[in-house]
Protein backbone atom coordinates (compact mmCIF):
# COMPACT_ATOMS: atom_id res chain seq x y z
CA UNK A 1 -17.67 36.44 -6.40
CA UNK A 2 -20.73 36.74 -8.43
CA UNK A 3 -21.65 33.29 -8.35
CA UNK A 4 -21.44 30.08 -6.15
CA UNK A 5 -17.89 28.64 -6.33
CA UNK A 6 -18.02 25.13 -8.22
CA UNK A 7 -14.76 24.01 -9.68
CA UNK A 8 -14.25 20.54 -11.36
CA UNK A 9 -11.13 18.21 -12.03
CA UNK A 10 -12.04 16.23 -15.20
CA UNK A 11 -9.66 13.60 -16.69
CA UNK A 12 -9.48 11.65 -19.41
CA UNK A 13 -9.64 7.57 -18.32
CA UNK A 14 -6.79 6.62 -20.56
CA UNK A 15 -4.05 5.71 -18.00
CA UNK A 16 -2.53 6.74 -14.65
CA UNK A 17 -3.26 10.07 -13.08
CA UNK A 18 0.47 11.63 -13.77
CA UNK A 19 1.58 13.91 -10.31
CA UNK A 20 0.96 17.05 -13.15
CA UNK A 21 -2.89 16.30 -13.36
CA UNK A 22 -2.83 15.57 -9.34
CA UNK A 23 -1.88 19.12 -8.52
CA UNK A 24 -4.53 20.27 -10.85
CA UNK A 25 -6.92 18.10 -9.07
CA UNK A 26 -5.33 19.67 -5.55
CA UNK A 27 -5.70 23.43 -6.69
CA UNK A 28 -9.20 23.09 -7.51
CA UNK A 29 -9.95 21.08 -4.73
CA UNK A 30 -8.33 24.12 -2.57
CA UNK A 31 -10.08 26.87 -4.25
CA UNK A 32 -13.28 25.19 -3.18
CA UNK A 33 -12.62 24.81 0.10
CA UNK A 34 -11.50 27.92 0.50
CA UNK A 35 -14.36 29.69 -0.46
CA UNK A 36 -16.73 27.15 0.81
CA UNK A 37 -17.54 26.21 -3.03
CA UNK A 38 -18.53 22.53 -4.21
CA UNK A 39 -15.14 20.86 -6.27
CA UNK A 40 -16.72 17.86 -8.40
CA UNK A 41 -15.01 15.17 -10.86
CA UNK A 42 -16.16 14.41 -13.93
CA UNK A 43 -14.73 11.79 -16.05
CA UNK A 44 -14.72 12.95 -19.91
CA UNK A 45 -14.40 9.48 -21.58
CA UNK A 46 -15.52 10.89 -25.21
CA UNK A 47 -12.89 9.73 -26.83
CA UNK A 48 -13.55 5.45 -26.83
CA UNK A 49 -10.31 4.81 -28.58
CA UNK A 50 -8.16 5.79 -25.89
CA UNK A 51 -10.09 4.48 -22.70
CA UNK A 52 -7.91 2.00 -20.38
CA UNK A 53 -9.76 0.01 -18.63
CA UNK A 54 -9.19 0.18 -14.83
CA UNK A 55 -7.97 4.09 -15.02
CA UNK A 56 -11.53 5.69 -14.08
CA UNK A 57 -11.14 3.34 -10.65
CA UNK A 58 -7.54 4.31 -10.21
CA UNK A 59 -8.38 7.83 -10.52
CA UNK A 60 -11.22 7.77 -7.81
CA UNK A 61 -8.41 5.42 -5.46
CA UNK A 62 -5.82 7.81 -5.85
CA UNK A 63 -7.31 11.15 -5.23
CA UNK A 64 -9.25 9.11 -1.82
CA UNK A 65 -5.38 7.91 -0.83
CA UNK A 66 -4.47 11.64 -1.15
CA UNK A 67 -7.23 12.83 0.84
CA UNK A 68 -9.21 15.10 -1.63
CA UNK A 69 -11.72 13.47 -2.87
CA UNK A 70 -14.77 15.54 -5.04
CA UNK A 71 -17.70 16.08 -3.15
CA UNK A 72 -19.91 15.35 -6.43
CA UNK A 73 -19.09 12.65 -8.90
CA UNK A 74 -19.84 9.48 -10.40
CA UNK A 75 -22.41 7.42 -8.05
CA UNK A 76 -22.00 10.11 -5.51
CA UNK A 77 -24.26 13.14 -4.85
CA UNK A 78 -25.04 13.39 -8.36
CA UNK A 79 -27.04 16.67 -8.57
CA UNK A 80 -26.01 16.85 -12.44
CA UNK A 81 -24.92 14.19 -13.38
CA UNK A 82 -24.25 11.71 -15.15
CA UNK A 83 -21.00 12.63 -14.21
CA UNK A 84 -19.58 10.14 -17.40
CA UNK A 85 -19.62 12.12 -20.70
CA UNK A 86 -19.96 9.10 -22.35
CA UNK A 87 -23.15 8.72 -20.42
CA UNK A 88 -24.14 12.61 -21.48
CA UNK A 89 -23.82 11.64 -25.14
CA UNK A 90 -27.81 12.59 -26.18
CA UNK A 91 -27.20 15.96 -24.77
CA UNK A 92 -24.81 17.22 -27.10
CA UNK A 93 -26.51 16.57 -30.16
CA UNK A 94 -28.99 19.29 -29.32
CA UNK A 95 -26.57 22.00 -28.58
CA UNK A 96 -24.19 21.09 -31.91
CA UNK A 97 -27.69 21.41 -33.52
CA UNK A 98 -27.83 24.84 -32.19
CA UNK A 99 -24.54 26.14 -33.51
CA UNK A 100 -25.61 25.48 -36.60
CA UNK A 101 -29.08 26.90 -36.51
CA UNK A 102 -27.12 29.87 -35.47
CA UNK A 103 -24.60 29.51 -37.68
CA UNK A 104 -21.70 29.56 -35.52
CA UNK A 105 -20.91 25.99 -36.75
CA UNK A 106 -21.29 23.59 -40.50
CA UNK A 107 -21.10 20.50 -41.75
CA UNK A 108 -17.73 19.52 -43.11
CA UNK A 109 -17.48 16.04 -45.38
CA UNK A 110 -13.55 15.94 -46.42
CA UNK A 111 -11.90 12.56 -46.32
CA UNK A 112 -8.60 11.48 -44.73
CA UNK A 113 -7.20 11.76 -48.21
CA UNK A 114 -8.18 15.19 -48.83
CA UNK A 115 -7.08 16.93 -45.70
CA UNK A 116 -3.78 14.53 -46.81
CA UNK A 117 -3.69 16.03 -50.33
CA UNK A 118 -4.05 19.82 -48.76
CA UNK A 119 -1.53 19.43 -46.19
CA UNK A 120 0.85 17.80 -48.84
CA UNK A 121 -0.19 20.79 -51.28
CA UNK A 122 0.89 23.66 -48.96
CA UNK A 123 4.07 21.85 -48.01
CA UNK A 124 5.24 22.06 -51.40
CA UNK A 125 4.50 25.83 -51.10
CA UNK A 126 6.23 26.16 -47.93
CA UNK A 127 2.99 26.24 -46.02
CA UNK A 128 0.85 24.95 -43.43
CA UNK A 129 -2.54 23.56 -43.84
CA UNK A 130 -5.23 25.33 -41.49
CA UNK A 131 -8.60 24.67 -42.23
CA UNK A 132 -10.34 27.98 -41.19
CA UNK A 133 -11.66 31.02 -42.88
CA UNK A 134 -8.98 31.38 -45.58
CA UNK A 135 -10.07 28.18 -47.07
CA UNK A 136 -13.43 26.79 -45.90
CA UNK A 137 -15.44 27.77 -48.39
CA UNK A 138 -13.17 26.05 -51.05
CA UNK A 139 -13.55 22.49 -49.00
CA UNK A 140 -16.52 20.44 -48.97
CA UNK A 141 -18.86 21.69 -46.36
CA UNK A 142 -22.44 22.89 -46.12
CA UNK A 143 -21.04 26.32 -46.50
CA UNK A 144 -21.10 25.92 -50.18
CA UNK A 145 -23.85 23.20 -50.64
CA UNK A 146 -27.59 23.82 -50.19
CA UNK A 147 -29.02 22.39 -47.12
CA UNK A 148 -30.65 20.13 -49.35
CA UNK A 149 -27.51 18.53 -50.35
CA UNK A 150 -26.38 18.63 -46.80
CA UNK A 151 -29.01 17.04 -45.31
CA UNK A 152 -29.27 14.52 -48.52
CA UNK A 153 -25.41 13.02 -47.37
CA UNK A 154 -25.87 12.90 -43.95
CA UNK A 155 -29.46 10.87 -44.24
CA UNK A 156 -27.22 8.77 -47.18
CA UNK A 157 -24.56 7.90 -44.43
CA UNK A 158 -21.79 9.88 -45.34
CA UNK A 159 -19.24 10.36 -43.04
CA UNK A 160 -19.14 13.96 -41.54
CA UNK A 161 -17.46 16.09 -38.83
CA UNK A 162 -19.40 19.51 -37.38
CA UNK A 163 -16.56 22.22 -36.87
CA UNK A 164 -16.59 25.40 -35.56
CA UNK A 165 -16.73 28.60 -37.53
CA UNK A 166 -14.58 30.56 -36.09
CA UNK A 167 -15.31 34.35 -36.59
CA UNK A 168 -12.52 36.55 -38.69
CA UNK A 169 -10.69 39.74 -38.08
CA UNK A 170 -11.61 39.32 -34.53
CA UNK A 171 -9.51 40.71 -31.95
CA UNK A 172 -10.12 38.37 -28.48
CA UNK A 173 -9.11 40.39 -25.25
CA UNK A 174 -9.83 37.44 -22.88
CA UNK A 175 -9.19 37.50 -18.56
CA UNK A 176 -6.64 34.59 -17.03
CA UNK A 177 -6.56 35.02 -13.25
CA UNK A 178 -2.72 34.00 -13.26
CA UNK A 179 -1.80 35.41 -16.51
CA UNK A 180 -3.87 38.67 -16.67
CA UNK A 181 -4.54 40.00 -20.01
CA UNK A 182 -4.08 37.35 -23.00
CA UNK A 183 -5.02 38.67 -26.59
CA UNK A 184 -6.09 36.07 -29.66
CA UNK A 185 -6.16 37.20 -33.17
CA UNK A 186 -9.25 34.79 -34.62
CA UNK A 187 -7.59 34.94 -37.85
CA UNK A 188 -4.42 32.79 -36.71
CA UNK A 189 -7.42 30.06 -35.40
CA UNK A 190 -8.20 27.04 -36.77
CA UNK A 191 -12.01 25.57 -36.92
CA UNK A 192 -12.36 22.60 -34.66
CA UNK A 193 -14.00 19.83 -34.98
CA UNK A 194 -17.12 19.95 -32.60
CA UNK A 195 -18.74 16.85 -33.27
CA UNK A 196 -18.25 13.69 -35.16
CA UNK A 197 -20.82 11.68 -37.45
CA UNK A 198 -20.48 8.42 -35.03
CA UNK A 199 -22.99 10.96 -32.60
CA UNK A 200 -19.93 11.53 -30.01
CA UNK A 201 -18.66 15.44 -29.35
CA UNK A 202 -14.68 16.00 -29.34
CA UNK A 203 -13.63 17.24 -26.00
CA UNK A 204 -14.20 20.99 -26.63
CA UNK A 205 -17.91 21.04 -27.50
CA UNK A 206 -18.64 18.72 -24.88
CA UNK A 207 -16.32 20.08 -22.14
CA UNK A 208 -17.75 23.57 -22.47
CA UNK A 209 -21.99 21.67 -22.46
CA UNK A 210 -21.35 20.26 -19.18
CA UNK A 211 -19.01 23.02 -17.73
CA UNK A 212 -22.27 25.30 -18.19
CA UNK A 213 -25.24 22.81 -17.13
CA UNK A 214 -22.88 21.56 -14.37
CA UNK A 215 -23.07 25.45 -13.36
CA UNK A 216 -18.65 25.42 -12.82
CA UNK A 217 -18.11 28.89 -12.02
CA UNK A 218 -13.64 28.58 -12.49
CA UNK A 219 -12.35 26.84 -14.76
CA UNK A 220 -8.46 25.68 -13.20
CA UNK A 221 -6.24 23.56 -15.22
CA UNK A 222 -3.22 22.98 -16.68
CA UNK A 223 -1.11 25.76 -18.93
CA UNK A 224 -1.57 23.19 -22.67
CA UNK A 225 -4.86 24.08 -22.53
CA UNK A 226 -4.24 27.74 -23.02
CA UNK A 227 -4.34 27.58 -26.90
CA UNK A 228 -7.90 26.35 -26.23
CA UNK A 229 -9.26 29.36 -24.67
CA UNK A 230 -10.35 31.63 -27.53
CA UNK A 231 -12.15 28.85 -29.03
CA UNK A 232 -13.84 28.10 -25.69
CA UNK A 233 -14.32 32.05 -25.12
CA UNK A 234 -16.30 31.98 -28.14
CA UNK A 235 -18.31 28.90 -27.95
CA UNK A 236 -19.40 30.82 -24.76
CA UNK A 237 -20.36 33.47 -26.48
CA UNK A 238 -22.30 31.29 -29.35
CA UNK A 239 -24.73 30.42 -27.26
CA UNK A 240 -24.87 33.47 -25.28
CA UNK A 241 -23.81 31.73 -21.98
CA UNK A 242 -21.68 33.64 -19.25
CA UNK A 243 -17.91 32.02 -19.30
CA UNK A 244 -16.71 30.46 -16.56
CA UNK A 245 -13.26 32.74 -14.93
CA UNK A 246 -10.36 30.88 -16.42
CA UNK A 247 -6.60 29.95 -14.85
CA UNK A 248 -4.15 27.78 -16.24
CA UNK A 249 -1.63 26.42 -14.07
CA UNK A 250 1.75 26.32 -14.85
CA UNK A 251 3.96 23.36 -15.96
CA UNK A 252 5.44 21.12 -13.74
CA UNK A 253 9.38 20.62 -15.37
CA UNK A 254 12.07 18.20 -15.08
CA UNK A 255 14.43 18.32 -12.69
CA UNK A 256 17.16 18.61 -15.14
CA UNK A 257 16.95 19.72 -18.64
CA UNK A 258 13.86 21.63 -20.18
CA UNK A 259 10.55 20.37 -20.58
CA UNK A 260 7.40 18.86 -18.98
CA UNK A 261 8.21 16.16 -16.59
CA UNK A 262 7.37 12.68 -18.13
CA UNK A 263 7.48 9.30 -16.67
CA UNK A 264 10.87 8.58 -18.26
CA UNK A 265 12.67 11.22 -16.24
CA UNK A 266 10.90 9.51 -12.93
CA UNK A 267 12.27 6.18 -14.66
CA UNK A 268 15.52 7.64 -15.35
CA UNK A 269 16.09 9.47 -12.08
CA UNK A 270 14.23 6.54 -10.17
CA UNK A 271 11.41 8.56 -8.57
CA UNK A 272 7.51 8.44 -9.46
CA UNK A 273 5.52 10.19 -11.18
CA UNK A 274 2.22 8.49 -10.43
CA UNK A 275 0.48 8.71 -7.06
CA UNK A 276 -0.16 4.95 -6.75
CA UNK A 277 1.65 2.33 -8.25
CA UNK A 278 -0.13 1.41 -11.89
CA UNK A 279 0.07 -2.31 -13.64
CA UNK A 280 -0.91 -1.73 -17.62
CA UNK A 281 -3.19 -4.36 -17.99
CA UNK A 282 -2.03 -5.05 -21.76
CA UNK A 283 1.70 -5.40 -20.81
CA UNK A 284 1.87 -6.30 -17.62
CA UNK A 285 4.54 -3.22 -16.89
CA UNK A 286 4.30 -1.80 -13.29
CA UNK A 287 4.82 2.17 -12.86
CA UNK A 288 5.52 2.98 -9.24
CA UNK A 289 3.70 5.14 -7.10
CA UNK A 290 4.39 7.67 -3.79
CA UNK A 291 1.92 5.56 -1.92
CA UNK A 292 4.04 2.16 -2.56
CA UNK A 293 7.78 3.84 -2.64
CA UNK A 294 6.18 5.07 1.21
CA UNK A 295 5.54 8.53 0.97
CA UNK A 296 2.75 9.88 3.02
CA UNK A 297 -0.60 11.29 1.52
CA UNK A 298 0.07 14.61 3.75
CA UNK A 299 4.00 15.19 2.43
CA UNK A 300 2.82 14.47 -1.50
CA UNK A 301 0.06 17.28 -1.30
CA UNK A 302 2.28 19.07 0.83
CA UNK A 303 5.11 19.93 -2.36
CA UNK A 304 2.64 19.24 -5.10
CA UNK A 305 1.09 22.47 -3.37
CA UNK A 306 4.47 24.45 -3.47
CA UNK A 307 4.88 23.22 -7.28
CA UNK A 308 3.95 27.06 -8.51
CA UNK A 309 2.32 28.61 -5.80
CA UNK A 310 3.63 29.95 -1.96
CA UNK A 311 1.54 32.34 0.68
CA UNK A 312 4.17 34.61 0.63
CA UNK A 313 6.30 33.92 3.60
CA UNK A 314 9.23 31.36 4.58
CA UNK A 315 6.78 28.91 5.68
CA UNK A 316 6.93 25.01 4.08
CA UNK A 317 4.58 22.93 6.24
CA UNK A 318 1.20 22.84 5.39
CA UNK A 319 -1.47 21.05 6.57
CA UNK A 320 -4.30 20.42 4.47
CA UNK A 321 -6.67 22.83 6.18
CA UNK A 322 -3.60 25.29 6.53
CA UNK A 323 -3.54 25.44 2.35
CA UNK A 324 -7.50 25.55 1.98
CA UNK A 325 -7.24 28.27 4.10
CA UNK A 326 -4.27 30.37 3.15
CA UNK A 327 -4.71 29.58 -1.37
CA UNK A 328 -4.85 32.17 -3.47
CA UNK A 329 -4.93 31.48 -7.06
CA UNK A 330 -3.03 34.97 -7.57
CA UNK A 331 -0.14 33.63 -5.66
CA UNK A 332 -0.23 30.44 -8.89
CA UNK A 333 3.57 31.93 -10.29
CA UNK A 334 3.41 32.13 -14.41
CA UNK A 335 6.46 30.25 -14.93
CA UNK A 336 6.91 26.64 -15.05
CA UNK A 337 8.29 24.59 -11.50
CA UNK A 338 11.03 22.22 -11.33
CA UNK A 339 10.47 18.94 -10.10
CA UNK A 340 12.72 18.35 -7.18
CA UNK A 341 12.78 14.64 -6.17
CA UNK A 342 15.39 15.51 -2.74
CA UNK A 343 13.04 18.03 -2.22
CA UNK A 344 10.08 15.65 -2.07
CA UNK A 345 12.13 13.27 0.10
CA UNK A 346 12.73 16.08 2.58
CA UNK A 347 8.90 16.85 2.87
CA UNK A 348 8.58 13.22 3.74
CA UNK A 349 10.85 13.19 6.20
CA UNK A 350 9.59 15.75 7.88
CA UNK A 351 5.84 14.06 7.95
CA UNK A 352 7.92 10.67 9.17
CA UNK A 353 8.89 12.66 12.08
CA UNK A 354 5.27 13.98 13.02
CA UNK A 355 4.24 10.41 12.69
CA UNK A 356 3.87 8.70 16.54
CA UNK A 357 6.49 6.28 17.24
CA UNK A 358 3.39 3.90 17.80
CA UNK A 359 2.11 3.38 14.44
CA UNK A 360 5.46 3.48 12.94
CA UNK A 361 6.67 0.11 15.51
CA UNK A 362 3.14 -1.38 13.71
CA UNK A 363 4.51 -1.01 10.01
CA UNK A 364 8.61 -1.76 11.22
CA UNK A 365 7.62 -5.42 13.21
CA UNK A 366 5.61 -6.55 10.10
CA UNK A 367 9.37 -6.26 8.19
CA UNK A 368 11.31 -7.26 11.26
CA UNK A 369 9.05 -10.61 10.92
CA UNK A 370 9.19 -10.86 7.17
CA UNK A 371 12.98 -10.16 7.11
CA UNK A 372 13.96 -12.65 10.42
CA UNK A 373 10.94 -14.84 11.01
CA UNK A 374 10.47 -13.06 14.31
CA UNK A 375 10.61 -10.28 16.52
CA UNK A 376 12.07 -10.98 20.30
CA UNK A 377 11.35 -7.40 21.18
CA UNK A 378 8.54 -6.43 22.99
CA UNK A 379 6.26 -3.46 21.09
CA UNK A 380 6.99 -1.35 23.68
CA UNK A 381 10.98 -1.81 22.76
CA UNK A 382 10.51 -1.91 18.92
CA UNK A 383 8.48 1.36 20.03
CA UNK A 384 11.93 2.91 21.65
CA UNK A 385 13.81 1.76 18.81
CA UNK A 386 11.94 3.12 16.36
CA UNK A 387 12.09 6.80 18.18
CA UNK A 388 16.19 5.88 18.47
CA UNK A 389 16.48 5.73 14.37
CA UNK A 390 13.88 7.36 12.87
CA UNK A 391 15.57 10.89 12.86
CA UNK A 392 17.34 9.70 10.15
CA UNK A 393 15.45 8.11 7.78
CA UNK A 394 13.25 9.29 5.10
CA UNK A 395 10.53 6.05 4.57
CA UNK A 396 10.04 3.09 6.75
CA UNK A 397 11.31 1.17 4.30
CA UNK A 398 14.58 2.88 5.22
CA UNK A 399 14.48 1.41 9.36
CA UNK A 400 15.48 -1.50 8.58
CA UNK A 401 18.96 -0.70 7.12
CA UNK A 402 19.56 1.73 10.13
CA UNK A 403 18.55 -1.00 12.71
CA UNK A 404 18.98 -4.35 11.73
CA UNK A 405 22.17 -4.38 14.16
CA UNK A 406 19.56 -4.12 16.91
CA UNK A 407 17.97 -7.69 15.81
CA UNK A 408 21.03 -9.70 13.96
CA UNK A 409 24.84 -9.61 15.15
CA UNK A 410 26.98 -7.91 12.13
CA UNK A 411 28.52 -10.74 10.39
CA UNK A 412 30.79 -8.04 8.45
CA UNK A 413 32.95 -5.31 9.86
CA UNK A 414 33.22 -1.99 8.00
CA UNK A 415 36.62 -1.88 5.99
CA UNK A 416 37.24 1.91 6.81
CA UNK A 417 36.16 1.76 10.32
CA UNK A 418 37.98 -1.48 10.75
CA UNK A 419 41.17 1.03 10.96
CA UNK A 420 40.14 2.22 14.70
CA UNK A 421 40.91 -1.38 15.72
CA UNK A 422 43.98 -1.20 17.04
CA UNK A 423 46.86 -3.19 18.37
CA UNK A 424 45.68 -2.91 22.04
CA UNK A 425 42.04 -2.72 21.14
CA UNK A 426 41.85 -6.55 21.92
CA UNK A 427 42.75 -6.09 25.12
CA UNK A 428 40.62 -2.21 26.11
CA UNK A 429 37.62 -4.64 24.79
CA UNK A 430 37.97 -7.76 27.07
CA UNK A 431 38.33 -5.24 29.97
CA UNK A 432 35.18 -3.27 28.71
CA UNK A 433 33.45 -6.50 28.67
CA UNK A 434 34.43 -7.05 32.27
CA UNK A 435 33.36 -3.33 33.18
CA UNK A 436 29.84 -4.39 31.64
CA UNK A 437 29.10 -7.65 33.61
CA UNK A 438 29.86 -5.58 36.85
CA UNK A 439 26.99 -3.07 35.90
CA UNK A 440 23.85 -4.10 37.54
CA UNK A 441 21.65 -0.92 36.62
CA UNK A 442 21.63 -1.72 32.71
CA UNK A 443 20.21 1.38 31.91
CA UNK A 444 21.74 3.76 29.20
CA UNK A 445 22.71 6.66 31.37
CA UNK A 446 24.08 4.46 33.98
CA UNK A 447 25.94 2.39 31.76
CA UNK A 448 27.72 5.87 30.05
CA UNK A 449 28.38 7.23 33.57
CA UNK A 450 30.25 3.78 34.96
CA UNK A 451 31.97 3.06 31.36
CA UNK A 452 33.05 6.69 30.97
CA UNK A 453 34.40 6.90 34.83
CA UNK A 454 36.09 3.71 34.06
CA UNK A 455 38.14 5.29 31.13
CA UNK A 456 38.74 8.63 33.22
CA UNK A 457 40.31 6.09 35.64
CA UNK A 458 42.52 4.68 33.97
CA UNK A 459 43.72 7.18 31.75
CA UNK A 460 42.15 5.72 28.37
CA UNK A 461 41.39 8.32 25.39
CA UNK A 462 37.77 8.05 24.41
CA UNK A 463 38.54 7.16 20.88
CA UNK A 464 40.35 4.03 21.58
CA UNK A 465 37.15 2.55 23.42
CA UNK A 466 34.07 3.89 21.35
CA UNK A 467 34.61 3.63 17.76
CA UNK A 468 36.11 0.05 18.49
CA UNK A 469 33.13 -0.72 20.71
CA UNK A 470 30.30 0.69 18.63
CA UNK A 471 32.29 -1.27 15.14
CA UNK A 472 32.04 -4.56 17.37
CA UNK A 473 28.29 -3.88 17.81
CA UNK A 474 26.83 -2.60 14.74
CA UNK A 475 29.72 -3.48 11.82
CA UNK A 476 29.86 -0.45 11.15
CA UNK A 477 30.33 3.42 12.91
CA UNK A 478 26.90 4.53 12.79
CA UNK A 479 23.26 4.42 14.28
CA UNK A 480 22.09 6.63 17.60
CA UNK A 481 23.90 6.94 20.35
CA UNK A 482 25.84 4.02 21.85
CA UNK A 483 24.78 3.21 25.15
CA UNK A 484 20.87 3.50 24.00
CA UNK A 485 22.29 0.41 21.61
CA UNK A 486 23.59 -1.15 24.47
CA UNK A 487 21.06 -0.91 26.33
CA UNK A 488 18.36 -2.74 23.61
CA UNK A 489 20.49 -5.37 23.04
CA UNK A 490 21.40 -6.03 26.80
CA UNK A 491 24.60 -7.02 28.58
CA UNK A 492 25.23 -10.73 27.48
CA UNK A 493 24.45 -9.57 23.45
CA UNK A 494 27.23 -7.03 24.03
CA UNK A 495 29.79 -9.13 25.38
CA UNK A 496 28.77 -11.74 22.46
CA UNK A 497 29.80 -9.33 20.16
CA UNK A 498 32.75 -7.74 21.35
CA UNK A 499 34.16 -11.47 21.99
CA UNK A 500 33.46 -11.94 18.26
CA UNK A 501 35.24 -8.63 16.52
CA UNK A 502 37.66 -9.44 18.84
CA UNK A 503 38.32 -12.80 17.04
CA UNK A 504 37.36 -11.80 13.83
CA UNK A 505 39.24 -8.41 13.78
């Protein structure tokens, strides 16, 4: 590489940072690190009409929850800053001001109703309305008006946009990392609007100012911006400035169906789509967030990684450091990736079972307490219980469903399992009951051995003393194994119970 790698994630502060604009932030973040480069945020808040307030901090919260943070931004090693485009806004003026010294931009003064009245004009002709080289000498801009005249409505206040004049009969033969060779004919291109007369740039004039002074040698974001590239190619190449290497990232899809994902399918399918839970301030409607549904930071980056790009082998796990290391922006697939919600339940089961039964007893007693006022277990028991269920869960928030038998005596009996009480069960449980008080080494393994000889003994099928045992102590036929449950909820619990399904079923 030619130049210093400096690669920048720059959203828009108009709402919640959806999981698409998160992997963008990700890929970036592991390009840097992989080739020791600088990955900085910027926020581009041009556009006043649309800026929520509270989604800049959100933003900042989410990608620090996530561990990858920028290394430059706002209020933080601002070598170029400000880092706020709204902050930047004197800078532009001087570089619009160039375009059209160079003529590679002009002054355009239609109204609302004009554009309406040309639109509405070529849709009676079965046409559509582009305001570029076929008609912009027929509109009123300072391509047909002396600069005099120009300069004469601007200074009266008139209102005015600055477009781009976007060369013809060009042929563009422009470079995407992930999509190779991409050709633009200029004459299918509309003029943008660069600049407006209230003194604040649209996003394509300014984005391409501070992508140049803020010296960002890739450019990696999402796929919708690929229309944008000739136009950004040549605004390049108006001011004689060396572009950036481009790569658009493909789209993240719904899990069923075609199309982008969107918050209603997360509605609709009850996962998120946000990284942190969001409250809109103006009405008060909560989106969720992986942080608050329990995922962990590791297992979200993790398969927003895999979403469109692999290393080329069999290998899912990734730690951080493992994906700076191993990314290769010519592994980024083309084609869009389906959103998987098991799939993302699967990673985070995986980093649940990396996760020291320690810290996960810390997060589990807070519940136990919230859910029964207490927890009679010692830590280092609500440690052993934790390691006894956590196999099968998928969150924390799932323990408590696969555990509460350990804390509260079912007060309901499974209908289905209920069947494996039998006509002699009654009478197998008082005499297992018996077997149990006799046991003076309460320990799981001992308890098996002396319950299991007991059966051998006397003949009794295994069957007609588990499942009946293990419905009397949990309600239902589930949880780890048996005598591990036994053991946690000691010998006079046990008999408590059994005495009770035996009454109740």
């Amino acid at each position: 590489m030619s130049r210093p790698v400096r690669v920048r994630f720059a959203p828009s502060p108009t709402g919640p940072l959806h999981i698409g604009g998160v992997r963008t932030a990700l890929f970036n973040y592991l390009f840097a690190k992989k080739h020791n480069g600088t990955f900085y945020l910027r926020i581009e808040d041009t556009d006043q009409n649309r800026f929520v307030p509270g989604a800049e901090h959100y933003i900042f919260e989410a990608l620090e929850w996530l561990g990858i943070s920028p290394s430059e931004t706002v209020g933080k090693n601002e070598k170029f800053g400000p880092y706020r485009q709204s902050e930047r806004k004197p800078i532009y003026k001087q570089y619009v001001d160039q375009l059209i010294e160079t003529g590679w931009a002009y002054y355009a003064f239609d109204t609302a109703e004009a554009l309406d009245l040309q639109r509405k004009q070529h849709e009676e002709q079965g046409k559509t309305f582009i305001y570029n080289w076929h008609n912009r000498e027929k509109l009123d801009t300072s391509l047909v008006i002396s600069k005099e005249e120009t300069a004469k409505r601007i200074a009266s206040g008139e209102d005015f946009v600055i477009r781009f004049k976007t060369p013809v009969n060009e042929f563009l033969e422009l470079k995407d990392i992930i999509r190779g060779d991409i050709k633009f004919d200029t004459n299918l291109l509309d003029d943008k609007v660069l600049f407006k007369s209230d003194g604040m740039p649209t996003y394509h004039l300014a984005n391409i100012v501070d992508d140049h002074l803020m010296e960002t040698s890739h450019v990696i974001r999402g796929e919708e911006w690929l229309p944008s590239l000739p136009l950004h190619h040549l605004l390049y190449k108006a001011f004689g400035w060396e572009a950036p290497e481009f790569a658009h990232l493909p789209l993240i899809l719904k899990p069923i169906g075609n199309g982008k994902l969107s918050k209603r399918d997360g509605d609709k399918m009850g996962f998120p789509v946000f990284p942190i839970e969001w409250k809109d301030s103006t009405t008060g409607e909560i989106s969720s967030g992986y942080r608050e549904k329990g995922f962990f930071p590791e297992a979200v980056v993790n398969f927003l990684a895999l979403l469109g790009w692999n290393d080329g082998t069999e290998q899912e796990l990734f730690s951080l450091e493992e994906l700076a290391a191993k990314f290769d922006l010519n592994r980024v697939h083309k084609a869009g990736a389906k959103f998987d919600p098991e799939k993302n339940k699967w990673f985070n089961h995986q980093y649940l079972q990396k996760q020291s039964d320690e810290s996960l007893a810390k997060t589990f007693e807070k519940e136990v307490i919230e859910r029964i006022g207490t927890c009679d277990y010692s830590f280092v028991e609500l440690t052993k219980i934790v390691h006894l269920i956590k196999e099968r869960a998928h969150f924390v928030s799932e323990f408590w469903e696969l555990a509460d038998y350990f804390f509260v005596a079912p007060a309901t009996y499974d209908e289905k399992a209920s069947k494996n009480w039998k006509e002699e069960t009654p009478a197998l449980m008082k005499q297992v009951i018996e077997v149990l008080k006799s046991i003076d080494d309460f320990t799981s393994a001992n308890i098996e051995t002396i319950l299991k000889d007991w059966m051998t003994t006397h003949e009794i099928g295994m069957g007609k003393v588990m499942q009946p045992l293990r419905l009397s102590l949990v309600g239902a036929l589930k949880g780890p194994h048996l005598f591990d449950i036994i053991e946690m909820i000691e010998k006079e619990e046990t008999a408590s119970r059994i005495k009770k399904a035996i009454i109740k079923l």
